[in-house]
Protein backbone atom coordinates (compact mmCIF):
# COMPACT_ATOMS: atom_id res chain seq x y z
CA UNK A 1 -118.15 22.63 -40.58
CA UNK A 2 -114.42 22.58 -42.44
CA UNK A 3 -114.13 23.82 -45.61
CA UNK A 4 -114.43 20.72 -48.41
CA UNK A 5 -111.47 20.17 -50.51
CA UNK A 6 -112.78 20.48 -53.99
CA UNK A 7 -112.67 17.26 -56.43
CA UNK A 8 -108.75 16.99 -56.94
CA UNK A 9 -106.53 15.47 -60.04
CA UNK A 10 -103.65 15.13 -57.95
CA UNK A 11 -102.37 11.88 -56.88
CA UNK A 12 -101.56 11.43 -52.94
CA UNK A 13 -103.58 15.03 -52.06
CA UNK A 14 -106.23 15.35 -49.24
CA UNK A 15 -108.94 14.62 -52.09
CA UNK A 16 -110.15 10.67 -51.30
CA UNK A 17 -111.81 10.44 -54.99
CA UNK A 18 -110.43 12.56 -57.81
CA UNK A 19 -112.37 13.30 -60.82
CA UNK A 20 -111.45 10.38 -62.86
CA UNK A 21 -112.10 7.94 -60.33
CA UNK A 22 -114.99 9.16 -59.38
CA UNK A 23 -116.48 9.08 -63.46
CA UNK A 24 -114.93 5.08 -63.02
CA UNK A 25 -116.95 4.46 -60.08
CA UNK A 26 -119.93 5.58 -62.46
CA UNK A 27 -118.67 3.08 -64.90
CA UNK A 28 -118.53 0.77 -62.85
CA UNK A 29 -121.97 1.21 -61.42
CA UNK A 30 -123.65 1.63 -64.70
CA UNK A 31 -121.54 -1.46 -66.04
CA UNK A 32 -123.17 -3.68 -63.52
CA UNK A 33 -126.38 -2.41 -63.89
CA UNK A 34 -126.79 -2.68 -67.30
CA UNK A 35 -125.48 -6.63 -67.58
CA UNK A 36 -127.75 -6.85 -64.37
CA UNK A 37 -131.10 -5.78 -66.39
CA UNK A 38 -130.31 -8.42 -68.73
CA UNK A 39 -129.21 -11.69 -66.92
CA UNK A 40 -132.04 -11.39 -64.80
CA UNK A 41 -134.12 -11.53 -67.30
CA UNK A 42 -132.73 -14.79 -68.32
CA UNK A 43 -135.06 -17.72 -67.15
CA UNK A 44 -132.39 -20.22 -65.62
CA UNK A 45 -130.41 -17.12 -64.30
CA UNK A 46 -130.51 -16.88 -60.12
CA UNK A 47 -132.34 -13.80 -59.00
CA UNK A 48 -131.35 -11.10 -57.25
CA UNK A 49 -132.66 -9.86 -53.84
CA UNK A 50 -133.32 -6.15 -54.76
CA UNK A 51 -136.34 -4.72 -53.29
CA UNK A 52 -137.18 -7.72 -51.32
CA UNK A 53 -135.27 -10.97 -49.55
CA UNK A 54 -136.17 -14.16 -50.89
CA UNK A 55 -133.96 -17.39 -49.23
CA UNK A 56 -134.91 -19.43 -51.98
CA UNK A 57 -132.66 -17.35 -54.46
CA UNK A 58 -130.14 -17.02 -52.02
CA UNK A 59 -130.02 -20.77 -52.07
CA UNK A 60 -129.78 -20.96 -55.29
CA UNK A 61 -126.56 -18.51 -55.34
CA UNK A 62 -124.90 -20.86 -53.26
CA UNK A 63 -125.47 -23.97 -55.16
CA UNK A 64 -124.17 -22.52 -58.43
CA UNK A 65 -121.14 -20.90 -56.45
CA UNK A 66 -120.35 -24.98 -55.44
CA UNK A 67 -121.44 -26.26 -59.23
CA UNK A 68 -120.69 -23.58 -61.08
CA UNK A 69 -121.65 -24.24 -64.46
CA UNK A 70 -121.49 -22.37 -68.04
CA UNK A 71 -123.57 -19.64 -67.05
CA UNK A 72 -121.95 -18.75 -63.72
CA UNK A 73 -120.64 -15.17 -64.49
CA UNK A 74 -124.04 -14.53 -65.77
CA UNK A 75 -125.48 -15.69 -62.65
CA UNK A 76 -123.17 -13.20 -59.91
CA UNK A 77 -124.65 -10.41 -62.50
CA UNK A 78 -128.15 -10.93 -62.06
CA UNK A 79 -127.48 -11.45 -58.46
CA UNK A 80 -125.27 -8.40 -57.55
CA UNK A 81 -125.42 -6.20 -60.83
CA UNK A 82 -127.76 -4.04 -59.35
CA UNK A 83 -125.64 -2.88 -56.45
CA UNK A 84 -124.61 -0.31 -59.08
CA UNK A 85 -127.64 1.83 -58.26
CA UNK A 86 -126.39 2.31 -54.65
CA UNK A 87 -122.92 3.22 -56.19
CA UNK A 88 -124.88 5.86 -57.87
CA UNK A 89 -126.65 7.39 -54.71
CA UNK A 90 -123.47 7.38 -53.19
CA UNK A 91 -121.55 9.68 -55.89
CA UNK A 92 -124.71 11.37 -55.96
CA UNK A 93 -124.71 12.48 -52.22
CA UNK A 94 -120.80 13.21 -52.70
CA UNK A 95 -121.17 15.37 -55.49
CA UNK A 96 -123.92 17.14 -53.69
CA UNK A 97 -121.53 17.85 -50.70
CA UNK A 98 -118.97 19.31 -53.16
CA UNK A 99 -121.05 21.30 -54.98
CA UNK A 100 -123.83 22.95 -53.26
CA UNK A 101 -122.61 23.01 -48.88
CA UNK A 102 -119.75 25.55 -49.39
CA UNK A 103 -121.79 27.53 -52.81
CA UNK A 104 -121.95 31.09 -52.01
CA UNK A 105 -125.36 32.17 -52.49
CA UNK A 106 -127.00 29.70 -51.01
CA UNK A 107 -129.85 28.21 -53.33
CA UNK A 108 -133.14 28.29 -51.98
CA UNK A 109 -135.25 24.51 -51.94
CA UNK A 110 -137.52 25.58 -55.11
CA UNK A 111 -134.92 27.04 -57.32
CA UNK A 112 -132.36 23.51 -55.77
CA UNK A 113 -135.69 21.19 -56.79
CA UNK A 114 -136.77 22.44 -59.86
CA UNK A 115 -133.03 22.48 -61.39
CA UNK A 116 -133.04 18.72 -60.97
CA UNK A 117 -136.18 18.12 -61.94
CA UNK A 118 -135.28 19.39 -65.06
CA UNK A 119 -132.49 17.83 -65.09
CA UNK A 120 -133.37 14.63 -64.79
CA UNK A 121 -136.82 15.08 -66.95
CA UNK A 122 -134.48 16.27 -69.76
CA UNK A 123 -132.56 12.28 -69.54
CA UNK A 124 -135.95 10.62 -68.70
CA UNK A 125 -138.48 12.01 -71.25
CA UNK A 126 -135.65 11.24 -74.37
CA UNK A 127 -135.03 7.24 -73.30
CA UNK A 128 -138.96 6.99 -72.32
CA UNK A 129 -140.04 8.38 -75.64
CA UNK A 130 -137.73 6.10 -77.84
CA UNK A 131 -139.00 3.16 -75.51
CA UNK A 132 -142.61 3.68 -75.99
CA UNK A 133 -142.19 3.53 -79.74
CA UNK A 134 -139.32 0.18 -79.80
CA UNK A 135 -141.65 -1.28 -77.16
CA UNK A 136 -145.36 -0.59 -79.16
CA UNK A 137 -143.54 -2.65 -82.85
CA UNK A 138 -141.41 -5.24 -80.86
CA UNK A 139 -143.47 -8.47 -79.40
CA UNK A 140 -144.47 -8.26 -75.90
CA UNK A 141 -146.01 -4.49 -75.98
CA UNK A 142 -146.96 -3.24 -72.34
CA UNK A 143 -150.22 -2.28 -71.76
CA UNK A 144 -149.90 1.82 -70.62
CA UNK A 145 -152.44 3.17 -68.70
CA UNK A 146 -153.12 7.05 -68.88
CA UNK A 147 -152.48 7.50 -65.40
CA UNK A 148 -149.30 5.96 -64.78
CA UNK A 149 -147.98 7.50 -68.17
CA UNK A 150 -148.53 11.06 -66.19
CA UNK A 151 -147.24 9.59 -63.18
CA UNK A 152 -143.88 8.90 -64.86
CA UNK A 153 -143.47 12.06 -67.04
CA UNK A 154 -144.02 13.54 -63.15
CA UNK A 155 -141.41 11.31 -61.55
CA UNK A 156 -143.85 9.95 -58.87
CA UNK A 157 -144.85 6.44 -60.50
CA UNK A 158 -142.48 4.87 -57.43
CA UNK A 159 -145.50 6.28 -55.16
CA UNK A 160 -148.32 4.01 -56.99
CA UNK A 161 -149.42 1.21 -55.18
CA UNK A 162 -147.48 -2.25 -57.06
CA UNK A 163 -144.51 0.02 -58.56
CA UNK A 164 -143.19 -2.69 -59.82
CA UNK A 165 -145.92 -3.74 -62.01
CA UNK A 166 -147.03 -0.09 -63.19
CA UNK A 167 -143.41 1.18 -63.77
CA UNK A 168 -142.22 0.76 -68.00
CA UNK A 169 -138.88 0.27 -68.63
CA UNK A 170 -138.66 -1.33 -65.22
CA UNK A 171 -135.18 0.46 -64.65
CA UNK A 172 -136.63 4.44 -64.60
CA UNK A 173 -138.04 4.10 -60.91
CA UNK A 174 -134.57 5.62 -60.31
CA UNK A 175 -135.45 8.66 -61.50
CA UNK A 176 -138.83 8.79 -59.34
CA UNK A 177 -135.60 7.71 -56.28
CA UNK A 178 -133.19 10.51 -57.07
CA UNK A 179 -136.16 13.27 -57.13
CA UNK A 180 -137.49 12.18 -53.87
CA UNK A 181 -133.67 11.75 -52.20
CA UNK A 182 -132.86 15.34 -54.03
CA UNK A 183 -135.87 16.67 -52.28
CA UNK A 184 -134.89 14.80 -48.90
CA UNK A 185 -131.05 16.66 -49.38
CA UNK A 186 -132.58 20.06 -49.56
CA UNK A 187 -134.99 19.54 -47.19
CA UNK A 188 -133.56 17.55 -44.38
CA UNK A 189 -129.90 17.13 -44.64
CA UNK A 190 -128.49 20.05 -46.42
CA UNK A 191 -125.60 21.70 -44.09
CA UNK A 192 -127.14 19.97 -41.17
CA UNK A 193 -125.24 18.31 -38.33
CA UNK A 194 -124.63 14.41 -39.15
CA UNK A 195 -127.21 13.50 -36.27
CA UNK A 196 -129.73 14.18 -39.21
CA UNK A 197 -128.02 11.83 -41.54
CA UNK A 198 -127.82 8.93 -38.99
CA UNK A 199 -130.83 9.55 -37.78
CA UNK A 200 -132.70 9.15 -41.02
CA UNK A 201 -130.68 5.96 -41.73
CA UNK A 202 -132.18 4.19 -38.63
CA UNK A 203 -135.41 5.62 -39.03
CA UNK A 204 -135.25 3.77 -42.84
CA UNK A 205 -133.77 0.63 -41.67
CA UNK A 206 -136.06 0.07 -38.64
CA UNK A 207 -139.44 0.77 -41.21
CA UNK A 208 -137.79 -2.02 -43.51
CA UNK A 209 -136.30 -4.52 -40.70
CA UNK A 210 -140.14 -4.60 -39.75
CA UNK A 211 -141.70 -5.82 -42.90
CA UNK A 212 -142.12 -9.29 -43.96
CA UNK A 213 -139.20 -10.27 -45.72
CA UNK A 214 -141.14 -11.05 -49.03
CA UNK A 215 -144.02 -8.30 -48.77
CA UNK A 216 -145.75 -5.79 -50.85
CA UNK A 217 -144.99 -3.49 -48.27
CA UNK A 218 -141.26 -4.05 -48.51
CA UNK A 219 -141.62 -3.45 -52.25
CA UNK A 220 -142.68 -0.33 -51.82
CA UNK A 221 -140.58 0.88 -49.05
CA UNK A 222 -137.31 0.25 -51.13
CA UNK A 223 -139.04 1.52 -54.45
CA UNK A 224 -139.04 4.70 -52.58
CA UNK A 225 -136.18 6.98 -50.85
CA UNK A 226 -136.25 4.63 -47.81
CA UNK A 227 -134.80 1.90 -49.16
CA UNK A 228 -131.83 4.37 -50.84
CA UNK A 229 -131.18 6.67 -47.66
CA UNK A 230 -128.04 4.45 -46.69
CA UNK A 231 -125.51 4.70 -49.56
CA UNK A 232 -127.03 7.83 -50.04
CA UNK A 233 -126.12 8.88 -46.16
CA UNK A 234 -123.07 6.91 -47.02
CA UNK A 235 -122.30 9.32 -49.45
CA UNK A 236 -123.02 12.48 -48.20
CA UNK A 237 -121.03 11.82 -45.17
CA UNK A 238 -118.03 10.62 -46.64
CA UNK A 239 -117.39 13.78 -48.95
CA UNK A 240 -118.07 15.59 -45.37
CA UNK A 241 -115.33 13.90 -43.59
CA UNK A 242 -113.21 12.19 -46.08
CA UNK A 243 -109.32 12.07 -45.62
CA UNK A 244 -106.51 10.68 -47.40
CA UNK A 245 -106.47 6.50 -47.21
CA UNK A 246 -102.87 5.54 -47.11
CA UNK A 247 -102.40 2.73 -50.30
CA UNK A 248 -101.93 -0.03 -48.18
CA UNK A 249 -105.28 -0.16 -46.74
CA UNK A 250 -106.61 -0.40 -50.05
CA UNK A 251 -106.70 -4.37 -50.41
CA UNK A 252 -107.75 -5.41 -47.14
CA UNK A 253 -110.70 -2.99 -47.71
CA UNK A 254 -111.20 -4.63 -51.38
CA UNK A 255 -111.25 -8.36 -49.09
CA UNK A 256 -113.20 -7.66 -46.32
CA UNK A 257 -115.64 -5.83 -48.29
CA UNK A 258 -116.30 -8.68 -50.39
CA UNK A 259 -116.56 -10.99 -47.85
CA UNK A 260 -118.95 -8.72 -45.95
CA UNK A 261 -121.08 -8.15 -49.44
CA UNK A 262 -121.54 -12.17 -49.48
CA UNK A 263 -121.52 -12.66 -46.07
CA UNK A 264 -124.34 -10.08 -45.27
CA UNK A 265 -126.14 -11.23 -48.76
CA UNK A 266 -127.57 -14.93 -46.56
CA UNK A 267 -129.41 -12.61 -43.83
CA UNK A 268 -132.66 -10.87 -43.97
CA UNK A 269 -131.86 -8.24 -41.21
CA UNK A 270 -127.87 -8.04 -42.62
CA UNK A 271 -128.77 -7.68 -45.70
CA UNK A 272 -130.29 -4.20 -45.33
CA UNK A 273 -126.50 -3.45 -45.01
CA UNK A 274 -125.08 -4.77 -47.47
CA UNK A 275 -124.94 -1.36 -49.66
CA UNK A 276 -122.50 0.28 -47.65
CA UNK A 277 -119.74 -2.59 -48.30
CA UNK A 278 -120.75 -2.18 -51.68
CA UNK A 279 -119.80 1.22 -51.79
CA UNK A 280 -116.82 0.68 -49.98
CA UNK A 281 -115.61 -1.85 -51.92
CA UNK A 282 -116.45 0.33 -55.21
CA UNK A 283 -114.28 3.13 -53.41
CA UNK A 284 -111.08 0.71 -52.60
CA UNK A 285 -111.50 -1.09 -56.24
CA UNK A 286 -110.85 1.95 -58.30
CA UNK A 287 -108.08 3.29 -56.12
CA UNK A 288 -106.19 -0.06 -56.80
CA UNK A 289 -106.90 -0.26 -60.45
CA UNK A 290 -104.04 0.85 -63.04
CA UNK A 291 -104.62 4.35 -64.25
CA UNK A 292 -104.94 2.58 -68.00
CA UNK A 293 -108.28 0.85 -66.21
CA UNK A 294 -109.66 3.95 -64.85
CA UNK A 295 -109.08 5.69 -67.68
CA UNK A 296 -111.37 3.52 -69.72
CA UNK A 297 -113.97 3.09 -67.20
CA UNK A 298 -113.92 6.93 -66.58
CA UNK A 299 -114.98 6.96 -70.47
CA UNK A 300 -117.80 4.41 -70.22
CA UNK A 301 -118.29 6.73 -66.60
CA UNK A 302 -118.94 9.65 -68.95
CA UNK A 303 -121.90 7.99 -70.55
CA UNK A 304 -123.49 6.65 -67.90
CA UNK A 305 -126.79 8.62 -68.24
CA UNK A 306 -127.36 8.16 -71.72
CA UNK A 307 -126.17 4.26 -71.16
CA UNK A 308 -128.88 4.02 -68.64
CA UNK A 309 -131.68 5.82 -70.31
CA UNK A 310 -130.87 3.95 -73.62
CA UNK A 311 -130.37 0.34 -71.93
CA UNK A 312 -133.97 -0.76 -72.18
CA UNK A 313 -134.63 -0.43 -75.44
CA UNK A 314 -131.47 -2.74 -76.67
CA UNK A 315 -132.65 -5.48 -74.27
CA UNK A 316 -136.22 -5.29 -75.27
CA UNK A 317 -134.39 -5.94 -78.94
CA UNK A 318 -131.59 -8.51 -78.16
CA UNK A 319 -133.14 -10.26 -75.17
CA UNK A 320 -135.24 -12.87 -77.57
CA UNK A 321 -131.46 -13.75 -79.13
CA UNK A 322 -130.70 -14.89 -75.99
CA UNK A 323 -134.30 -16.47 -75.03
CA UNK A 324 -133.67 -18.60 -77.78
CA UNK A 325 -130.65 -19.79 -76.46
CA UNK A 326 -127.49 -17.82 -77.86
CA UNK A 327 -127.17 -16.41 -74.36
CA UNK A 328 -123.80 -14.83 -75.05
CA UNK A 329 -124.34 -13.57 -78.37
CA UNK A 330 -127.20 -12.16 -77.63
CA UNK A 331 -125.65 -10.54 -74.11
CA UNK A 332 -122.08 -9.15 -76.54
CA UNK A 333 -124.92 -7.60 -78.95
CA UNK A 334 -127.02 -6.08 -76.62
CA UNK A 335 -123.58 -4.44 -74.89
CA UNK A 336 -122.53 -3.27 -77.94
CA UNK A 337 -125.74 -1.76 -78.83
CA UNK A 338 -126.19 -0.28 -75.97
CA UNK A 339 -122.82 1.82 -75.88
CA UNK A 340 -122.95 3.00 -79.56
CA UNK A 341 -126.76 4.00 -79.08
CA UNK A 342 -125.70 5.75 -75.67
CA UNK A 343 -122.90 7.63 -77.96
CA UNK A 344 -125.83 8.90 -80.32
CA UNK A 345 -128.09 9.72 -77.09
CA UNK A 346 -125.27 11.42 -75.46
CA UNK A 347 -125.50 14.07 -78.52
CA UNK A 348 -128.98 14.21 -78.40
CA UNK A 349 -129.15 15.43 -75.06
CA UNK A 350 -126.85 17.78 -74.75
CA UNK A 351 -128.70 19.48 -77.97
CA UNK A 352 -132.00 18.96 -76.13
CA UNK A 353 -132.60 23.41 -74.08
CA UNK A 354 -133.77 22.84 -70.38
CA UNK A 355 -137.26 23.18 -70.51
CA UNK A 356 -138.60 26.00 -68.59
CA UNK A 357 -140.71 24.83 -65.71
């Protein structure tokens, strides 16, 4: 396999993402997953199709797209906001490529593991710990069970039967995800031919493309690293093989990706697809923005972790403001929360040692 090109600053060299547009790309992701986790709470908001396919809320997509009405930007949120998290297995598959397939010594699959275990535990256990005590004085308090307390501290709560129902904030089965697809990259896919990588894609598609649409068994499938192996095959891929897009293929990318998001969006069987337009149209999006926009998203790109670990304690605070009907306000509060608080959390980490495992 060629050499990769490292991450490059300069404009117009081999490099298809440079530093700055890949930390806008993470804006952009966490952006969209962060207004996500709060429109859908909303009760007249249209639903998303996530970790299973239900027609009636595409349906209901459609009608508001013909009637829009006061809340329509809230409602494409809810709906697509959380094709951010397959942004984020792509970059993370990319920055894998770049960092570890050309390292010189190799690092062996426990030392690889346990560094991002750590890693993430470090994010996790900080945002999980300030939950738990926002969540136990604020109304609504879930009920924790011993086991599936141990089971997230572990990182393997996505593995419990119902994840959905056992997993507190809801949005930290990603870190149970990014475990299991580190674990598949050392194991599986790490400086292996791309038959491996295409392989496990239809392997993953064909388990999900048999379930029923709206099962339990679907649930759990996409809770887990099958449901994440295709942006994250995307991904890894891409930083393999990349080369220079000329400019003027960036719009007609931006288009047809869009069209393809929607179009594939109606369709049970399409829409397992649907996250690789995603990440192509993330790609094409920030290569056409000004360098003013990626500048600023590249900030918001450099909080991201913090922003997500923090995320679901504002909403557990600012979502009855909006319950009670100041659905903006309570939305512009809960934003602006959320980036201050993931300014403070950003500190906090950083002063937090590893801890030795």
């Amino acid at each position: 396999m060629a050499r990769n090109a490292p991450f490059s600053e300069e404009k117009g060299s081999r490099g298809v993402l440079t530093r700055s547009q890949c930390a806008a790309l993470r804006g952009l992701a966490i952006l969209g997953i962060v207004l996500h986790n709060f429109c859908h709470w909303l009760g007249p908001i249209v639903k998303e199709n996530e970790y299973t396919f239900s027609q009636q809320h595409v349906n209901q997509l459609m009608q508001v797209i013909r009637q829009p009405d006061q809340y329509f930007p809230l409602h494409l949120l809810s709906f697509f906001g959380h094709y951010g998290v397959p942004i984020f297995l792509f970059l993370s598959a990319y920055g894998l490529v770049r960092k570890y397939e050309n390292a010189v010594p190799y690092s062996s699959h426990k030392v690889f593991i346990r560094h991002h275990f750590q890693k993430l535990f470090k994010l996790m256990i900080v945002g999980f710990v300030a939950f738990t005590i926002v969540d136990n004085i604020t109304p609504g308090t879930f009920h924790y069970q011993f086991g599936n307390v141990l089971a997230q501290l572990a990182m393997v709560n996505n593995l419990l039967p119902n994840p959905d129902k056992v997993i507190w904030p809801g949005p930290y089965w990603f870190f149970g995800l990014m475990l299991q697809l580190y674990c598949v990259y050392r194991w599986l896919l790490y400086r292996r031919h791309w038959g491996f990588t295409i392989a496990l894609i239809v392997v993953c598609w064909l388990l999900q493309a048999s379930c029923s649409p709206d099962g339990e068994m679907l649930n759990r499938l996409r809770y887990n690293f099958i449901g994440g192996v295709l942006p994250f095959g995307a991904g890894l891929l891409y930083a393999r093989w990349e080369r220079f897009w000329p400019s003027v293929i960036q719009w007609p990318t931006l288009i047809l990706s869009s069209v393809m998001i929607i179009a594939l969006s109606i369709s049970y069987q399409l829409w397992f697809w649907v996250p690789l337009f995603v990440c192509a149209w993330g790609v094409s999006f920030v290569k056409i923005l000004p360098q003013w926009a990626v500048e600023r998203l590249s900030w918001i790109g450099g909080i991201s972790a913090a922003l997500f670990v923090c995320h679901p304690i504002t909403r557990k605070i600012f979502i009855p403001m909006s319950h009670r009907g100041d659905v903006y306000t309570g939305l512009l509060l809960y934003v602006i929360a959320s980036v201050l608080i993931a300014c403070l959390f950003q500190v906090l980490i950083k002063r937090i040692p590893d801890p030795k495992l």
